[in-house]
PDB file of N, CA and C in Angstrom:
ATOM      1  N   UNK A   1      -1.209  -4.570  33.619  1.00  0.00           N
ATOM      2  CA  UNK A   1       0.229  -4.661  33.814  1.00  0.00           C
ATOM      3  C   UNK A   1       0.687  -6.032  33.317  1.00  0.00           C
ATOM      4  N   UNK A   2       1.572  -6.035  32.438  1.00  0.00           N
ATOM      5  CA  UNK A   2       2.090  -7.152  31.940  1.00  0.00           C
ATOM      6  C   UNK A   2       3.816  -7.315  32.285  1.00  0.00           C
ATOM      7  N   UNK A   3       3.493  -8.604  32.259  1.00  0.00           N
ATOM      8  CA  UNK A   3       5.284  -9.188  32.916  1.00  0.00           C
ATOM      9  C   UNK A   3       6.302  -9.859  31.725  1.00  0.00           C
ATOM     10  N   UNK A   4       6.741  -9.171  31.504  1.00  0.00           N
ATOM     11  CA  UNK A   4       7.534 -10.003  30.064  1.00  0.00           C
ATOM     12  C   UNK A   4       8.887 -10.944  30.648  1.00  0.00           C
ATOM     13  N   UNK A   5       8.281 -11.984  30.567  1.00  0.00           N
ATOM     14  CA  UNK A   5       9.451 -13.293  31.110  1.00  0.00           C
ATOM     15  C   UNK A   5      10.297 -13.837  29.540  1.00  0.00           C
ATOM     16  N   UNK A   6      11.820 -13.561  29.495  1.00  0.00           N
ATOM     17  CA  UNK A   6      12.408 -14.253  28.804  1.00  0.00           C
ATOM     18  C   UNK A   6      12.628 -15.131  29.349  1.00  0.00           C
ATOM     19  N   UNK A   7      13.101 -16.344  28.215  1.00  0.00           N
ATOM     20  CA  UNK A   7      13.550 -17.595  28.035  1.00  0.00           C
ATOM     21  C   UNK A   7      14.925 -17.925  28.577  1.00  0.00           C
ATOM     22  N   UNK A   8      14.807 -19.092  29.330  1.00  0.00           N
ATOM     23  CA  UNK A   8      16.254 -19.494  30.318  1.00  0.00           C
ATOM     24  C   UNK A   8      17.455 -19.337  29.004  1.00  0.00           C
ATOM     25  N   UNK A   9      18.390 -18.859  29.488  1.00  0.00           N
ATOM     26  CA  UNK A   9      19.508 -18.990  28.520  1.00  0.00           C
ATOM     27  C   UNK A   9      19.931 -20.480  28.481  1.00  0.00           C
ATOM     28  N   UNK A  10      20.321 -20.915  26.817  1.00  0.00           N
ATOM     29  CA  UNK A  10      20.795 -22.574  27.301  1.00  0.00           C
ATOM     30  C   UNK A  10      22.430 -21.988  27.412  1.00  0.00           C
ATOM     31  N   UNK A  11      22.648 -22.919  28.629  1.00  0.00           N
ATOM     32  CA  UNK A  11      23.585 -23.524  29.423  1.00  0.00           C
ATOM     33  C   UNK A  11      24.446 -24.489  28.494  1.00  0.00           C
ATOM     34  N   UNK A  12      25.312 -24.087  28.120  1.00  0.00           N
ATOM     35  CA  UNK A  12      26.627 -24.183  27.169  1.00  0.00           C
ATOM     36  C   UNK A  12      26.956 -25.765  28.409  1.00  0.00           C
ATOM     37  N   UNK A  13      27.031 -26.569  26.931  1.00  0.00           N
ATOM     38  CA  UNK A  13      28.126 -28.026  27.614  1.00  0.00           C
ATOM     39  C   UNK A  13      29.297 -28.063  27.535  1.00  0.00           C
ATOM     40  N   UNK A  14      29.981 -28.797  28.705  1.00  0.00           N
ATOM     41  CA  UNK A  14      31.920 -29.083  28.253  1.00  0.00           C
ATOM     42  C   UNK A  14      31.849 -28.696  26.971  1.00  0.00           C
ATOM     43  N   UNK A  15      33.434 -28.719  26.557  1.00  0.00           N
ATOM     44  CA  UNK A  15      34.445 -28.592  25.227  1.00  0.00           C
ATOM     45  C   UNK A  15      33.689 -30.398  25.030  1.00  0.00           C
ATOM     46  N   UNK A  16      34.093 -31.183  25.963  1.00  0.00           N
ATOM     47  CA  UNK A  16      34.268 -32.637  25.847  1.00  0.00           C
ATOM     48  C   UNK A  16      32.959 -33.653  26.009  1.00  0.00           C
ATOM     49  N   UNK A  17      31.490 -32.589  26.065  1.00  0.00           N
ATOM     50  CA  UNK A  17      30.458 -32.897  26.005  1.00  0.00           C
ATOM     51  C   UNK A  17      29.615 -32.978  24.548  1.00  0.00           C
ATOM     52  N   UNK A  18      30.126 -31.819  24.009  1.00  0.00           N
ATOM     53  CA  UNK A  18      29.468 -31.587  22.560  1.00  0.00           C
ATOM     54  C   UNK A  18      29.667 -32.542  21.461  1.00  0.00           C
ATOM     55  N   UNK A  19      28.611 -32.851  20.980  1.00  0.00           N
ATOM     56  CA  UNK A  19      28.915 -33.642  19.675  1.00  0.00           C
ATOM     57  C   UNK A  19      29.930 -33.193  18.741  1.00  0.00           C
ATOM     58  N   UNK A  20      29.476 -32.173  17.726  1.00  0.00           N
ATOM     59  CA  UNK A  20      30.565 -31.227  16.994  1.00  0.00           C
ATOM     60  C   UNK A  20      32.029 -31.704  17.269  1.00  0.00           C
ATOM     61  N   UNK A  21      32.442 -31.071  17.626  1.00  0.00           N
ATOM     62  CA  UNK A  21      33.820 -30.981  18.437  1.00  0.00           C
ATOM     63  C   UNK A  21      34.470 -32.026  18.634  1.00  0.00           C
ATOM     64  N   UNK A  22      34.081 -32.990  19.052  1.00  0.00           N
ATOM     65  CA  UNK A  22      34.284 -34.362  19.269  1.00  0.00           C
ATOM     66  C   UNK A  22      34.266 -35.199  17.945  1.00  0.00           C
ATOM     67  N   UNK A  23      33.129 -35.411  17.084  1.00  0.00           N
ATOM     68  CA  UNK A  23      33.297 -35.822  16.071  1.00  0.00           C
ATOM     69  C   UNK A  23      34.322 -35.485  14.851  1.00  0.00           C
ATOM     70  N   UNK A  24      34.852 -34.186  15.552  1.00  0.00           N
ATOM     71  CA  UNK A  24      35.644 -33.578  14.259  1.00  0.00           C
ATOM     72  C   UNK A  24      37.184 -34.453  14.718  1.00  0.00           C
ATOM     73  N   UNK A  25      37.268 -34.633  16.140  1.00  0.00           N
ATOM     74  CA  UNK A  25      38.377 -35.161  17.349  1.00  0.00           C
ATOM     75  C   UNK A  25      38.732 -36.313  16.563  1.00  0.00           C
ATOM     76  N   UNK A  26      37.421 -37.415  16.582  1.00  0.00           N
ATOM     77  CA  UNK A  26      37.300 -38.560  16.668  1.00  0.00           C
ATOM     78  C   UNK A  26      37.911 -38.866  15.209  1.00  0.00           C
ATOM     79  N   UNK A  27      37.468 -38.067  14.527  1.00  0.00           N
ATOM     80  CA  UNK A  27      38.077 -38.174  12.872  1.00  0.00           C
ATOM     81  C   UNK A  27      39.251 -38.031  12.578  1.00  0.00           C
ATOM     82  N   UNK A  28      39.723 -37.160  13.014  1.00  0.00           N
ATOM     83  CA  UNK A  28      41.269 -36.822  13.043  1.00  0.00           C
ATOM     84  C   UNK A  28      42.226 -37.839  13.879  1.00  0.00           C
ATOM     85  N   UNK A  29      40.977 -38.959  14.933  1.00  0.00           N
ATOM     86  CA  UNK A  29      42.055 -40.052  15.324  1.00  0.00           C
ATOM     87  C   UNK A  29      41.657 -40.824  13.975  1.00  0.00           C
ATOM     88  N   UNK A  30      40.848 -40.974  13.212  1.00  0.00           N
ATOM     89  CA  UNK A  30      40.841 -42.136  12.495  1.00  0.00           C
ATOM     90  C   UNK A  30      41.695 -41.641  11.599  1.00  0.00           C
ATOM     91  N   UNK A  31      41.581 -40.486  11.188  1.00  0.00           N
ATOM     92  CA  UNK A  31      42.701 -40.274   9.602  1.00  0.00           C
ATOM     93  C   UNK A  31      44.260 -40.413  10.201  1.00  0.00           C
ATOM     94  N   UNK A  32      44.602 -40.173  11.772  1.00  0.00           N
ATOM     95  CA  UNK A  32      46.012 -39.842  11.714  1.00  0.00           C
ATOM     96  C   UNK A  32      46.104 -41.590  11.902  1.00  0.00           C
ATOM     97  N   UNK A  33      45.298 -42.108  12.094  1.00  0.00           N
ATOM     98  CA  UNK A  33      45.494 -43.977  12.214  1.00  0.00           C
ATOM     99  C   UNK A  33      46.091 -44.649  10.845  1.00  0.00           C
ATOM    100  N   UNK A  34      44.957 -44.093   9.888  1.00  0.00           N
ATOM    101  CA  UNK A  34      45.312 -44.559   8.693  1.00  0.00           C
ATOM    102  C   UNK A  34      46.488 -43.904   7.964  1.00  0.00           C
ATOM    103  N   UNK A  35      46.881 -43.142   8.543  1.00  0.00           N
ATOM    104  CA  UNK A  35      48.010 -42.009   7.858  1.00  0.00           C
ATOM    105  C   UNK A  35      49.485 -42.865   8.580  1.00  0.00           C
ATOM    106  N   UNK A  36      49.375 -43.481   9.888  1.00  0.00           N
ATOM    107  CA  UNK A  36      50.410 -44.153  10.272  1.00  0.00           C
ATOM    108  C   UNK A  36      50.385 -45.681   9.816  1.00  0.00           C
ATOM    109  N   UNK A  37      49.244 -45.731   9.373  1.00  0.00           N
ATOM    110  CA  UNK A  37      49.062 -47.391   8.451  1.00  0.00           C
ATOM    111  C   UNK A  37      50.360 -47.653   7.594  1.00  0.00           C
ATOM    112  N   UNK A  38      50.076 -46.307   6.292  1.00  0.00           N
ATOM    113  CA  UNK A  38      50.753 -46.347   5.492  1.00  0.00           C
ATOM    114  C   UNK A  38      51.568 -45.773   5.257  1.00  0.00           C
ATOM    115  N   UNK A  39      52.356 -45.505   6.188  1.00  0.00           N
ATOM    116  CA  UNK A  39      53.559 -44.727   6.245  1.00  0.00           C
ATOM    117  C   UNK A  39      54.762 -45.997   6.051  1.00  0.00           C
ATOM    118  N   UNK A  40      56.039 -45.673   5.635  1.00  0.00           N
ATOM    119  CA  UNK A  40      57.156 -46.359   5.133  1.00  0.00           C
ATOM    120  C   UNK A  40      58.080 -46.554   6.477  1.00  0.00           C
ATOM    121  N   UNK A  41      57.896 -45.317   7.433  1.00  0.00           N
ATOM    122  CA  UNK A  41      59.422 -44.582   8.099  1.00  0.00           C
ATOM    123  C   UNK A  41      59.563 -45.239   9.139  1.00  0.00           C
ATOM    124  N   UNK A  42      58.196 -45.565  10.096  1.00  0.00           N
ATOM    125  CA  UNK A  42      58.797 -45.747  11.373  1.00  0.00           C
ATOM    126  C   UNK A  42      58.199 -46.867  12.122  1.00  0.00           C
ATOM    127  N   UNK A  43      58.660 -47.782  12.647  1.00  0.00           N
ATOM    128  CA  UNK A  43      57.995 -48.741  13.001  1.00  0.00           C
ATOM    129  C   UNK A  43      56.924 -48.906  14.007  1.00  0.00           C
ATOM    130  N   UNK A  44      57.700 -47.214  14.857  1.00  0.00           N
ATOM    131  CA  UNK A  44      56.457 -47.512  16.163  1.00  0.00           C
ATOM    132  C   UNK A  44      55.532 -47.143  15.692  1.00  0.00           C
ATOM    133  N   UNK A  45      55.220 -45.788  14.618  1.00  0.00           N
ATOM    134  CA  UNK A  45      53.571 -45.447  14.060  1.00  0.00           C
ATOM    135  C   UNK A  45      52.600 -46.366  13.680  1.00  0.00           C
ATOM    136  N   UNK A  46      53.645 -47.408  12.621  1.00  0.00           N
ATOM    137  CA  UNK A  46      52.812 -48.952  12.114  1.00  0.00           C
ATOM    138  C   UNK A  46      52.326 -49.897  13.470  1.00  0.00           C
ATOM    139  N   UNK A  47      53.087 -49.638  14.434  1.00  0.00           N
ATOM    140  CA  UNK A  47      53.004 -50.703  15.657  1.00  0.00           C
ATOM    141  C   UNK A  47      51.138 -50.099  15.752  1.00  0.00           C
ATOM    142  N   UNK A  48      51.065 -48.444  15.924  1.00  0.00           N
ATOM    143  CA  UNK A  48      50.217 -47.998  17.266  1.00  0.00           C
ATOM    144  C   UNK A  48      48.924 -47.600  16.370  1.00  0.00           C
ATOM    145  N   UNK A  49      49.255 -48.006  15.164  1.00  0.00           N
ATOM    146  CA  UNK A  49      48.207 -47.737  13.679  1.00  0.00           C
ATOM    147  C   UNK A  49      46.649 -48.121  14.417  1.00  0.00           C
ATOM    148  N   UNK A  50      46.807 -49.130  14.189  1.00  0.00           N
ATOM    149  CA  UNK A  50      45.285 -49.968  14.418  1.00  0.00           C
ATOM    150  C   UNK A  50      45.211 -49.819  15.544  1.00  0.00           C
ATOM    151  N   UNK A  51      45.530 -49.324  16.989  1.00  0.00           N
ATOM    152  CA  UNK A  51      45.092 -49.256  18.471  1.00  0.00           C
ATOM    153  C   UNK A  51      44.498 -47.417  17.925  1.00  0.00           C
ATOM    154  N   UNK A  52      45.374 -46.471  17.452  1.00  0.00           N
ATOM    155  CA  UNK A  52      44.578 -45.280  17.029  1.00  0.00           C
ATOM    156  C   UNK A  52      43.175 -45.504  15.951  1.00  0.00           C
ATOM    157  N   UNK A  53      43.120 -46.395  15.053  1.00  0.00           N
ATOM    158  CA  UNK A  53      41.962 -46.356  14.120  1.00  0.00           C
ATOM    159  C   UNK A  53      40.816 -46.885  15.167  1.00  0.00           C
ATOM    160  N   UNK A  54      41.311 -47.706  16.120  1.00  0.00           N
ATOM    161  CA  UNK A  54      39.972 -48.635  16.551  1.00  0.00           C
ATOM    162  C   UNK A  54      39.627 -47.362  17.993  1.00  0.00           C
ATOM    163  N   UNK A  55      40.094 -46.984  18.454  1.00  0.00           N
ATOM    164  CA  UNK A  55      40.221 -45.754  19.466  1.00  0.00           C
ATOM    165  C   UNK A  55      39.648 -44.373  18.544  1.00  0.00           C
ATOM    166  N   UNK A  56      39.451 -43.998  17.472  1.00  0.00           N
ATOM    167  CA  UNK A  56      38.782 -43.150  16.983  1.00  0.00           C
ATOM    168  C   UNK A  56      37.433 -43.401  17.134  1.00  0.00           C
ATOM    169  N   UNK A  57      37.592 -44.775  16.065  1.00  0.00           N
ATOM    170  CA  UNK A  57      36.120 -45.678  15.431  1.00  0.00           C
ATOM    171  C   UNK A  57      35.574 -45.461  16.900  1.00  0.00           C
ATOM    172  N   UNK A  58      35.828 -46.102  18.062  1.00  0.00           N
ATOM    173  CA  UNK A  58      35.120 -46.271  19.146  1.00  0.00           C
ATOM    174  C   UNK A  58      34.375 -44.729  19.360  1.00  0.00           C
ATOM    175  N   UNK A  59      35.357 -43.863  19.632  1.00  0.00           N
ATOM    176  CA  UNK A  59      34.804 -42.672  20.366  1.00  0.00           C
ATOM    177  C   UNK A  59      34.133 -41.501  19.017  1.00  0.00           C
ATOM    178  N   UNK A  60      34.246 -41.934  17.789  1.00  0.00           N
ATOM    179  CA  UNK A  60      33.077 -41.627  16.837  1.00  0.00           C
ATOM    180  C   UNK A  60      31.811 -42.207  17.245  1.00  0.00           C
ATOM    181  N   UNK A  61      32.130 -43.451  17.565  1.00  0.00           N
ATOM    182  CA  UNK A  61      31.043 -44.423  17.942  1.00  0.00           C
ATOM    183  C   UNK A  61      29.982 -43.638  18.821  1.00  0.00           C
ATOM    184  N   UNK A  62      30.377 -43.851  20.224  1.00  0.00           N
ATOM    185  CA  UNK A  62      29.903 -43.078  21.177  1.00  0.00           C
ATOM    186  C   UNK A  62      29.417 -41.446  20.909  1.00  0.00           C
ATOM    187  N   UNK A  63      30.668 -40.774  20.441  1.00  0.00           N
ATOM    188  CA  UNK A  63      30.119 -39.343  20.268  1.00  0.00           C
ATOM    189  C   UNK A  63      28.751 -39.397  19.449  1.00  0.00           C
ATOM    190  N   UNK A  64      29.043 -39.915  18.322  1.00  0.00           N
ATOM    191  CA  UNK A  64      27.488 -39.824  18.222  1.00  0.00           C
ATOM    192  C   UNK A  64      26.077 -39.858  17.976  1.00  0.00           C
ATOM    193  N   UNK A  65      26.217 -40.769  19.650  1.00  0.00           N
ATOM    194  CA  UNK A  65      24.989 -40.623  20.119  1.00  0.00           C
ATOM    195  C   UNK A  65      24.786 -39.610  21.180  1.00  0.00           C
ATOM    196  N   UNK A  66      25.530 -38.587  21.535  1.00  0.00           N
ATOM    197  CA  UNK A  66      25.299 -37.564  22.215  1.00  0.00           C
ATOM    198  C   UNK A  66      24.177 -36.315  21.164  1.00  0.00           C
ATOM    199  N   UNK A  67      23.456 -35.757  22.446  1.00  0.00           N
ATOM    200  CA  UNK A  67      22.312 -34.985  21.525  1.00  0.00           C
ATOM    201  C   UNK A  67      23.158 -33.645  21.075  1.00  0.00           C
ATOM    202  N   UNK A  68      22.674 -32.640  19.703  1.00  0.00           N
ATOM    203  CA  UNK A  68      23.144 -32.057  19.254  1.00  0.00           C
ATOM    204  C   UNK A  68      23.493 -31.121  19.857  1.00  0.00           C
TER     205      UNK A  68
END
């Protein structure tokens, strides 16, 4: 008589755990940073430019080193 044991299902992480997802996040703060760099129109985008590029950079940073 044999016992056929499957394998634990893996256990899905947060939305806000995964690398993926996050890195794609983190990018889209750096491009919309540089996209308010060089914009002409409005002063507050130029104000909040570089607090969004360095707030991407960071949490690219971090993301990843989270495992895949």
């Amino acid at each position: 008589m044999t016992v056929e044991t499957s394998p634990l299902p893996k256990k899905k992480r947060p939305f806000f755990l995964r690398r993926g997802p996050m890195e794609n996040i983190a990018t889209a703060l750096i491009a919309l940073g540089f996209l308010m760099l060089f914009q002409p129109f409005a002063l507050v985008l130029y104000t909040w430019s570089l607090v969004t590029l360095l707030a991407g950079t960071l949490m690219f940073i971090v993301v990843s080193k989270f495992p895949e």
